[in-house]
C-alpha atoms as a PDB file:
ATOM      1  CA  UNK A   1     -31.728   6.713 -70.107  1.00  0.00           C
ATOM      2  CA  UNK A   2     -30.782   4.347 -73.026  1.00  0.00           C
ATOM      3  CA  UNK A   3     -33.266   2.470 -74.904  1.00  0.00           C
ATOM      4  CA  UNK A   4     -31.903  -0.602 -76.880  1.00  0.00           C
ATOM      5  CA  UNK A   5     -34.240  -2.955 -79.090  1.00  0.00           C
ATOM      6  CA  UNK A   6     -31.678  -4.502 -81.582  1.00  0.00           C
ATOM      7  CA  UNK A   7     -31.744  -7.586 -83.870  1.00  0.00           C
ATOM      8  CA  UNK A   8     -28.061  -8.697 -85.447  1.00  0.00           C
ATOM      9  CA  UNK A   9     -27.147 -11.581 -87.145  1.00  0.00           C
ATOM     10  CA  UNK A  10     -24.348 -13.432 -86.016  1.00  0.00           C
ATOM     11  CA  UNK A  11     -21.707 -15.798 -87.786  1.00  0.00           C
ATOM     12  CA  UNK A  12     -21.632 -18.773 -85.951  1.00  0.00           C
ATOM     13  CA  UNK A  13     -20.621 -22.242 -86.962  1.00  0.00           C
ATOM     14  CA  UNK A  14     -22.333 -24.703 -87.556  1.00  0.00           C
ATOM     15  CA  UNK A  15     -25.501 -22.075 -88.360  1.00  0.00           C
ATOM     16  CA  UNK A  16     -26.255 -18.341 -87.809  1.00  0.00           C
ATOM     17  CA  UNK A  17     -27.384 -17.337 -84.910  1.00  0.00           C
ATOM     18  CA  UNK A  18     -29.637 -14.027 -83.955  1.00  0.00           C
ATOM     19  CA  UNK A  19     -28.504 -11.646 -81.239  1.00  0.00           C
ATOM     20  CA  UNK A  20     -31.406  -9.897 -79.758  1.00  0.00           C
ATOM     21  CA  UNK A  21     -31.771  -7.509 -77.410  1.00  0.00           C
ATOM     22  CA  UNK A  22     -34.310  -5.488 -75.538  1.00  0.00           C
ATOM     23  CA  UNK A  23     -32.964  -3.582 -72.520  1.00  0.00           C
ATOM     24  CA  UNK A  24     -32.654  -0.057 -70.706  1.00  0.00           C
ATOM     25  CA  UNK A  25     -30.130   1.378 -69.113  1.00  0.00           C
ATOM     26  CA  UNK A  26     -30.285   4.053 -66.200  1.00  0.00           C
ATOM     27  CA  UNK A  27     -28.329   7.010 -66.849  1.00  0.00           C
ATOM     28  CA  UNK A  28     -25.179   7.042 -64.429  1.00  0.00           C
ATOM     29  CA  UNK A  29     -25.441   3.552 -64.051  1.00  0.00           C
ATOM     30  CA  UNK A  30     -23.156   0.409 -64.419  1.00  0.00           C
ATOM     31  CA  UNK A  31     -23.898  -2.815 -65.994  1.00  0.00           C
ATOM     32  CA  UNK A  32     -21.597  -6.091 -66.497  1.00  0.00           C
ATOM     33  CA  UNK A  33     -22.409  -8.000 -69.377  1.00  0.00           C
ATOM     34  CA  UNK A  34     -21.598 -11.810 -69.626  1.00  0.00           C
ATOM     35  CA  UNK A  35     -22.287 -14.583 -71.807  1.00  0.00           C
ATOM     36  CA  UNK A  36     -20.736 -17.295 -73.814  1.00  0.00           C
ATOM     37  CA  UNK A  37     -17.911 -16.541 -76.215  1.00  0.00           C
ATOM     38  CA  UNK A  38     -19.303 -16.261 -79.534  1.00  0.00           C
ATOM     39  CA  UNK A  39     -22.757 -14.757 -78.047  1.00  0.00           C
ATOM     40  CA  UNK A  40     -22.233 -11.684 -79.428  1.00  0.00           C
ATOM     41  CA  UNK A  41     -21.473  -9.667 -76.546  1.00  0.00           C
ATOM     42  CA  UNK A  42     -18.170  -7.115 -78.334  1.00  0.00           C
ATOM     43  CA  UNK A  43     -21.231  -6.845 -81.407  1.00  0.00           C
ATOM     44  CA  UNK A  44     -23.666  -5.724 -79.102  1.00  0.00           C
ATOM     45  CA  UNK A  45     -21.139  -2.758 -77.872  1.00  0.00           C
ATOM     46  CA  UNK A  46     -20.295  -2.246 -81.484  1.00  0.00           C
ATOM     47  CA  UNK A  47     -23.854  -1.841 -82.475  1.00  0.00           C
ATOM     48  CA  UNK A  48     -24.549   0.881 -79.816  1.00  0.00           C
ATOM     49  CA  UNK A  49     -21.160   2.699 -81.030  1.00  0.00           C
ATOM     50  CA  UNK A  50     -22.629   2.566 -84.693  1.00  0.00           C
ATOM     51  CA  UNK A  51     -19.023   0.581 -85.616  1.00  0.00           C
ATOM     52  CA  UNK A  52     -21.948  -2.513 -86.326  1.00  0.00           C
ATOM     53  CA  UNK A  53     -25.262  -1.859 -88.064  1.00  0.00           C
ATOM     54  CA  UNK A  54     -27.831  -4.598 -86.979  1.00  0.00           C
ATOM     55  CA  UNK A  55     -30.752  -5.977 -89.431  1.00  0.00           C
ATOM     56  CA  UNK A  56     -33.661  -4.277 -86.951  1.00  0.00           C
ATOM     57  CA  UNK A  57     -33.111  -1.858 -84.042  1.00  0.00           C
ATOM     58  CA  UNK A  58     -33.463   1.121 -82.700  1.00  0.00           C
ATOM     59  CA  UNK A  59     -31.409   2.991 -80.133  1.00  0.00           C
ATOM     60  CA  UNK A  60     -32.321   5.923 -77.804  1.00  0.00           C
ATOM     61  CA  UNK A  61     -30.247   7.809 -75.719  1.00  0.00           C
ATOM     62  CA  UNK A  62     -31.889  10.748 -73.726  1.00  0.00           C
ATOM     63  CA  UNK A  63     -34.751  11.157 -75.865  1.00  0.00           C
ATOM     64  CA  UNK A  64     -32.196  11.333 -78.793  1.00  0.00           C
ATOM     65  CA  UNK A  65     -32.367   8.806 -81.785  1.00  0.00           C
ATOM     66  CA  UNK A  66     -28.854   7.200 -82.673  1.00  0.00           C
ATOM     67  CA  UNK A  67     -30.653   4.223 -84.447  1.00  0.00           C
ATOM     68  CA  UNK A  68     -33.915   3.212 -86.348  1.00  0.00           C
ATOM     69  CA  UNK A  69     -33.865   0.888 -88.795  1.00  0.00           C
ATOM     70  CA  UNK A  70     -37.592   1.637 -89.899  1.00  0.00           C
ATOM     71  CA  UNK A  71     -36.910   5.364 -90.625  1.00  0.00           C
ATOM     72  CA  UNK A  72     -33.519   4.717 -91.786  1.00  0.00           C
ATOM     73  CA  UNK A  73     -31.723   7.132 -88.690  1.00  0.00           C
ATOM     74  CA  UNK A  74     -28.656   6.141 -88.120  1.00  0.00           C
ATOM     75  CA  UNK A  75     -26.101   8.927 -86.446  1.00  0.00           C
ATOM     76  CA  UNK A  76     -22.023   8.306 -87.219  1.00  0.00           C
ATOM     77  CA  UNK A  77     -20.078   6.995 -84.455  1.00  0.00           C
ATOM     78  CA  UNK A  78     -18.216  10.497 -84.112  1.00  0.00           C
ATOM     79  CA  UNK A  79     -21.603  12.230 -83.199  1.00  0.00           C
ATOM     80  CA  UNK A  80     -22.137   9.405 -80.824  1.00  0.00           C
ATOM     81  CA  UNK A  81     -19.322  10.601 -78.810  1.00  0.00           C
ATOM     82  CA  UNK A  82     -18.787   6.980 -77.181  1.00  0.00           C
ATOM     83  CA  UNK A  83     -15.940   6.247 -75.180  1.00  0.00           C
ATOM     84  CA  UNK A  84     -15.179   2.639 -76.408  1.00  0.00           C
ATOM     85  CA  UNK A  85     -12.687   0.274 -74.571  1.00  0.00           C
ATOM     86  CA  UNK A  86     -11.611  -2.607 -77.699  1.00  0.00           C
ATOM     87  CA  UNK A  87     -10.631  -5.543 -76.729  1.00  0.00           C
ATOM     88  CA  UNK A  88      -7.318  -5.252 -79.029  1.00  0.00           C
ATOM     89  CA  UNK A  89      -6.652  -1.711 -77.579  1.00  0.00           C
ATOM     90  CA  UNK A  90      -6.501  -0.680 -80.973  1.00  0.00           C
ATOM     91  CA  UNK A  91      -3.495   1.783 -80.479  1.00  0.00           C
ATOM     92  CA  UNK A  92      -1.305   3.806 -82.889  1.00  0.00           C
ATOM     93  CA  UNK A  93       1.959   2.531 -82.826  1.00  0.00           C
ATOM     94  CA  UNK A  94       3.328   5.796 -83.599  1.00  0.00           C
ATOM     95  CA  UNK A  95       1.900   7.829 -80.875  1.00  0.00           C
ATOM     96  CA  UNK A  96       3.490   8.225 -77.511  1.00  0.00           C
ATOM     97  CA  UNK A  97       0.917   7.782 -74.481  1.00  0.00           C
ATOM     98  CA  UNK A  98       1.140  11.845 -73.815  1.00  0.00           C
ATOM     99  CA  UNK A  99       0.200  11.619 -77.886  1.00  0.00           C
ATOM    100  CA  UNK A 100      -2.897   9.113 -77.598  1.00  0.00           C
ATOM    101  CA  UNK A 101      -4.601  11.842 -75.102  1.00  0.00           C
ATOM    102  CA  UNK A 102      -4.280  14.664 -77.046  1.00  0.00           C
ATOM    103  CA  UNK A 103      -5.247  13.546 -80.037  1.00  0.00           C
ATOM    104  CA  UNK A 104      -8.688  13.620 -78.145  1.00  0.00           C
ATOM    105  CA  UNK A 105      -8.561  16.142 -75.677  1.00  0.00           C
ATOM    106  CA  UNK A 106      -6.522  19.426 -75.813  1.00  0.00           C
ATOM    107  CA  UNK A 107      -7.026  19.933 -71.403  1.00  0.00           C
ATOM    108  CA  UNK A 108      -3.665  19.544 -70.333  1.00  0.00           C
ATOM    109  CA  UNK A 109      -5.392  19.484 -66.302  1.00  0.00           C
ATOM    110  CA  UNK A 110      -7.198  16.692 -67.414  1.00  0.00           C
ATOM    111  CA  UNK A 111      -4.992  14.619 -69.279  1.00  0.00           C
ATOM    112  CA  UNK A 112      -2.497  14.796 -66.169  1.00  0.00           C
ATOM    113  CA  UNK A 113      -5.463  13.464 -63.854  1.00  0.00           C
ATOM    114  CA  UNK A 114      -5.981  10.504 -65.765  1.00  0.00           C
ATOM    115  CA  UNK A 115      -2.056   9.769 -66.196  1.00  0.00           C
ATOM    116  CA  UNK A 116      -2.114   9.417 -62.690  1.00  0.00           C
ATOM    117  CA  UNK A 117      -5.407   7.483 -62.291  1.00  0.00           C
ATOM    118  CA  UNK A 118      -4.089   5.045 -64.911  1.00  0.00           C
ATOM    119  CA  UNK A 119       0.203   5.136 -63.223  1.00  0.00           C
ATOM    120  CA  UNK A 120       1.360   5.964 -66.511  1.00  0.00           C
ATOM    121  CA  UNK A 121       2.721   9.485 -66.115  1.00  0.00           C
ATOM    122  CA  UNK A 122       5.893   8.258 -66.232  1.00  0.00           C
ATOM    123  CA  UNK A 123       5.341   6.572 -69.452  1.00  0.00           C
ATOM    124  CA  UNK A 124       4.121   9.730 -71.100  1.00  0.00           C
ATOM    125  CA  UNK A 125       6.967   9.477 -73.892  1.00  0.00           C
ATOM    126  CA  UNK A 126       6.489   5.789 -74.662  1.00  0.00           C
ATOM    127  CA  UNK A 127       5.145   4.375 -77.760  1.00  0.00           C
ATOM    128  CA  UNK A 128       2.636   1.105 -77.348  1.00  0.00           C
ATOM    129  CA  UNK A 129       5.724  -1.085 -78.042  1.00  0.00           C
ATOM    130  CA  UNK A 130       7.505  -0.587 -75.599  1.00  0.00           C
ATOM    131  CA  UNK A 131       4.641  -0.637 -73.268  1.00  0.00           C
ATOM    132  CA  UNK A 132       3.492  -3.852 -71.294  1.00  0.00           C
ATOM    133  CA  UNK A 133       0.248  -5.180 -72.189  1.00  0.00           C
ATOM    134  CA  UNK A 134      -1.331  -4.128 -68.750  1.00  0.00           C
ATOM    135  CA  UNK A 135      -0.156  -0.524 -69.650  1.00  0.00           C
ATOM    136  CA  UNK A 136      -1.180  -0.873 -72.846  1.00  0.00           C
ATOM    137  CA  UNK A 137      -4.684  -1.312 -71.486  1.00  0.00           C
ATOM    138  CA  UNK A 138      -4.545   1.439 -69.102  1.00  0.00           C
ATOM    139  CA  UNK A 139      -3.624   3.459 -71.915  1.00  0.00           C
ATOM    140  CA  UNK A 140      -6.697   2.534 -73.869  1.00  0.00           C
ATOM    141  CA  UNK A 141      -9.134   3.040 -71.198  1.00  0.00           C
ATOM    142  CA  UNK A 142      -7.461   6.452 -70.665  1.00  0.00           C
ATOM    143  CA  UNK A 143      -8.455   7.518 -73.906  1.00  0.00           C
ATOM    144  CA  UNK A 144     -11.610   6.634 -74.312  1.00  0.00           C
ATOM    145  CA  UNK A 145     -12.086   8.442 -71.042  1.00  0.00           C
ATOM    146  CA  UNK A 146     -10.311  11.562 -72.390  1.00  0.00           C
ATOM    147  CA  UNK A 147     -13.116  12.670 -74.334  1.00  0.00           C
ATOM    148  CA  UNK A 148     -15.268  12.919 -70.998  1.00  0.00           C
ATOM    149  CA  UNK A 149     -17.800  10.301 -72.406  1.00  0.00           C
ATOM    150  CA  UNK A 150     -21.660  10.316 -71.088  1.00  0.00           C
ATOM    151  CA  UNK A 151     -21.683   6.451 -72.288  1.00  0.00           C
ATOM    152  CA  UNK A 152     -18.701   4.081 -71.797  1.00  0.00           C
ATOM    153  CA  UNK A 153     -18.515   0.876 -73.687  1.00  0.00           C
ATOM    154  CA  UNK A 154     -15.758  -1.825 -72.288  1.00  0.00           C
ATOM    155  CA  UNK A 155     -14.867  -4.861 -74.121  1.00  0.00           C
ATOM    156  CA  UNK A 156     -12.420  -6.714 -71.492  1.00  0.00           C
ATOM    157  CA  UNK A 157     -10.993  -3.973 -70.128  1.00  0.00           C
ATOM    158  CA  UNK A 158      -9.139  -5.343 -67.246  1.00  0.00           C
ATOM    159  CA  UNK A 159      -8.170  -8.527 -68.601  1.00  0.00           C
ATOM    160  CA  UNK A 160      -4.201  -8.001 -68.241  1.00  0.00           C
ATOM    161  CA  UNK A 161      -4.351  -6.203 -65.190  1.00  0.00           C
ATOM    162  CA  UNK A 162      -3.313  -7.973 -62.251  1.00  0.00           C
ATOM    163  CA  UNK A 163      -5.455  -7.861 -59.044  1.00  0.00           C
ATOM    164  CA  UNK A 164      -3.499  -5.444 -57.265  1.00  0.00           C
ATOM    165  CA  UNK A 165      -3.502  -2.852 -60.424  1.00  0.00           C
ATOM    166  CA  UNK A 166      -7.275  -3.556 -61.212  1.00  0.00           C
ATOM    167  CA  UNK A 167      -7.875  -2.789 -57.485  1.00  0.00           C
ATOM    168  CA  UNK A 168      -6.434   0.232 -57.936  1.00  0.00           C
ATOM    169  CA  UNK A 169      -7.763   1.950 -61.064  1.00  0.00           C
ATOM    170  CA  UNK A 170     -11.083   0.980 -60.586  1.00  0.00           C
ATOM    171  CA  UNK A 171     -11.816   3.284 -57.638  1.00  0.00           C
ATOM    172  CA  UNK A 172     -10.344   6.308 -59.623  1.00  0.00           C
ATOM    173  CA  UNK A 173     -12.289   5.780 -62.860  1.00  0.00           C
ATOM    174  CA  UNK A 174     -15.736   5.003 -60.450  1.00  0.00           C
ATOM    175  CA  UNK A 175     -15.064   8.550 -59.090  1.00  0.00           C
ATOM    176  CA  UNK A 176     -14.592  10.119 -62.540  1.00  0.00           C
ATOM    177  CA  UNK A 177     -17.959   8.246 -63.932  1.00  0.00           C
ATOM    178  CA  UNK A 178     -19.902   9.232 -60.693  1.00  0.00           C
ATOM    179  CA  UNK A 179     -18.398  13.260 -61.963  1.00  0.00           C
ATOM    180  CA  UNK A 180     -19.199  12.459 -65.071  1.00  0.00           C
ATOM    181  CA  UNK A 181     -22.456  10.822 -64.658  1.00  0.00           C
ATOM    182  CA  UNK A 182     -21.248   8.251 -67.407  1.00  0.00           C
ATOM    183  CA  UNK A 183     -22.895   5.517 -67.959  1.00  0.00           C
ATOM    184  CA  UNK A 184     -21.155   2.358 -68.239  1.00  0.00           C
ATOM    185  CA  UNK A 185     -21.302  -1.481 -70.152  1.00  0.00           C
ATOM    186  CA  UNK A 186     -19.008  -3.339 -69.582  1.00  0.00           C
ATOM    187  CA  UNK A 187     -17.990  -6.754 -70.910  1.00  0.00           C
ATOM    188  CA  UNK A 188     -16.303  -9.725 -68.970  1.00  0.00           C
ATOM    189  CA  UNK A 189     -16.047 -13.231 -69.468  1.00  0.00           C
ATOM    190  CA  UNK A 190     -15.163 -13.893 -65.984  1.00  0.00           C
ATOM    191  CA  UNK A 191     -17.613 -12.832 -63.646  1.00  0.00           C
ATOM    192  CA  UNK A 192     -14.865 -12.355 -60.694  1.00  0.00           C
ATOM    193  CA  UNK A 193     -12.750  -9.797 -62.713  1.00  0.00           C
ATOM    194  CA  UNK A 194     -15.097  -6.657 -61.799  1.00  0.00           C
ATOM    195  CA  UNK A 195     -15.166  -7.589 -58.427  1.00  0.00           C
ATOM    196  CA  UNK A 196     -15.246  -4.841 -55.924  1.00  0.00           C
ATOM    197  CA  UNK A 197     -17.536  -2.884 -58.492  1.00  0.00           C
ATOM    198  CA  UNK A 198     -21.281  -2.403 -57.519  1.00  0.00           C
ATOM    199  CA  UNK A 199     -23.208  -3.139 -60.809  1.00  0.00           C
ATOM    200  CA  UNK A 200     -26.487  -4.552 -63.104  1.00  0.00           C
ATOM    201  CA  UNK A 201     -25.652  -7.583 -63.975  1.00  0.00           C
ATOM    202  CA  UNK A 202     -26.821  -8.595 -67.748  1.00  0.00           C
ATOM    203  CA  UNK A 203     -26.104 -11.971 -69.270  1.00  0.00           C
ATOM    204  CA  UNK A 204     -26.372 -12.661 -73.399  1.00  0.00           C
ATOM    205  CA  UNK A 205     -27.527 -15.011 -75.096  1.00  0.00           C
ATOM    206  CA  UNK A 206     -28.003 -15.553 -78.899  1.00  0.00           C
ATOM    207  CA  UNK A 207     -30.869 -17.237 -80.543  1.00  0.00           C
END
C-alpha cells in the first residue's frame, strides 16, 4: 500500500498554483493519471521518486516512511528504488542499449527477457542516436524495469509508440508487473493511449 498526502507549489503563469494530493494506492495495482498540462502531473511522480521535495507531505510505502515533512524524513531517491519512466527518456548518449541495462542490473537472463519484450535485441549495440524515438522509449522503459521495481512511475511512456507496437509491449510488461507485483502510475494526456490496459483511473487538478 502507498500512502500519499502531498502539498507542492507549482509555477504557473499568470499566478502559482498548489498541487495537492491525498490518495492510496493498492499494492500490485495500476493507476492512469490525467489532467491538464501544467497540472502538475510529471511533479507529482517526481515528488514520490524524491527527484521533487514538496512544501508539506508525507509518503508511505508498506508501512515504510519515504517522506514527512513534519519530522524532517526524507529517504534519497536511490533507497527508493523507483523505476521511473521520464518523459525525455533521459538516456546516455554514450551507452549502447546492451550498456543502459547493465548499468542497473548485472542478470544477463533477465536483461535478454526484456530485450525481447521491448524488440530491441537486435539493437543491443546501438547508441540512443542512432535509435528511433519509439526505440528510444522502449529503451527507457526497459531500464527502469531492469532494476525489478516494486513501484513504477511513467511519465508518457508510450507516446511515440505506434498502436501496433504499444499493443504489443504492453501485454509483456503487464505480465512482468503481475510477477513482480509492481505497482504502477502512470501518466497520459490522452486518455485512449493506455487502452487495452485495465486500470484506476485518477485525474489532477491544481488549486
Amino acid at each position: 500500500m502507498i500512502s500519499i498526502d502531498i502539498e507542492k507549489k507549482l509555477k504557473a503563469y499568470p499566478g502559482e498554483q498548489v498541487l495537492k494530493i491525498a490518495a492510496q494506492f493498492e499494492s500490485s495495482s495500476i493507476t492512469k493519471i490525467y489532467g491538464p498540462s501544467g497540472a502538475g502531473k510529471s511533479t507529482f511522480l517526481k515528488v514520490i521518486a524524491g527527484l521533487v521535495e514538496p512544501e508539506r507531505g508525507k509518503i508511505l510505502v508498506d508501512d515504510v516512511v519515504w517522506l514527512d515533512t513534519i519530522s524532517k524524513t526524507s529517504i534519497s531517491p536511490q533507497k527508493r528504488k523507483v523505476g521511473f519512466v521520464f518523459q525525455n527518456y533521459a538516456l546516455f548518449p554514450n551507452m549502447t542499449v546492451q550498456q543502459h541495462l547493465e548499468y542497473v542490473s548485472d542478470d544477463a537472463q533477465w536483461i535478454n527477457r526484456l530485450l525481447i519484450i521491448g524488440k530491441l535485441e537486435t539493437f543491443t549495440s546501438h547508441k540512443p542516436e542512432h535509435l528511433s524515438g519509439g526505440q528510444q522509449q522502449r529503451l527507457a522503459i526497459l531500464r527502469a524495469m531492469a532494476i525489478r521495481p516494486k513501484l513504477m512511475l511513467m511519465d508518457e511512456p508510450f507516446s511515440a509508440l505506434d498502436p501496433k507496437m504499444k499493443s504489443e509491449l504492453i501485454p509483456g510488461l503487464k505480465s512482468i508487473w503481475d510477477e513482480l507485483e509492481t505497482t504502477v502510475l502512470i501518466v497520459s494526456h490522452n486518455p485512449w493511449e493506455l487502452e487495452g490496459l485495465t486500470a484506476r483511473e485518477m485525474e489532477i487538478n491544481p488549486i
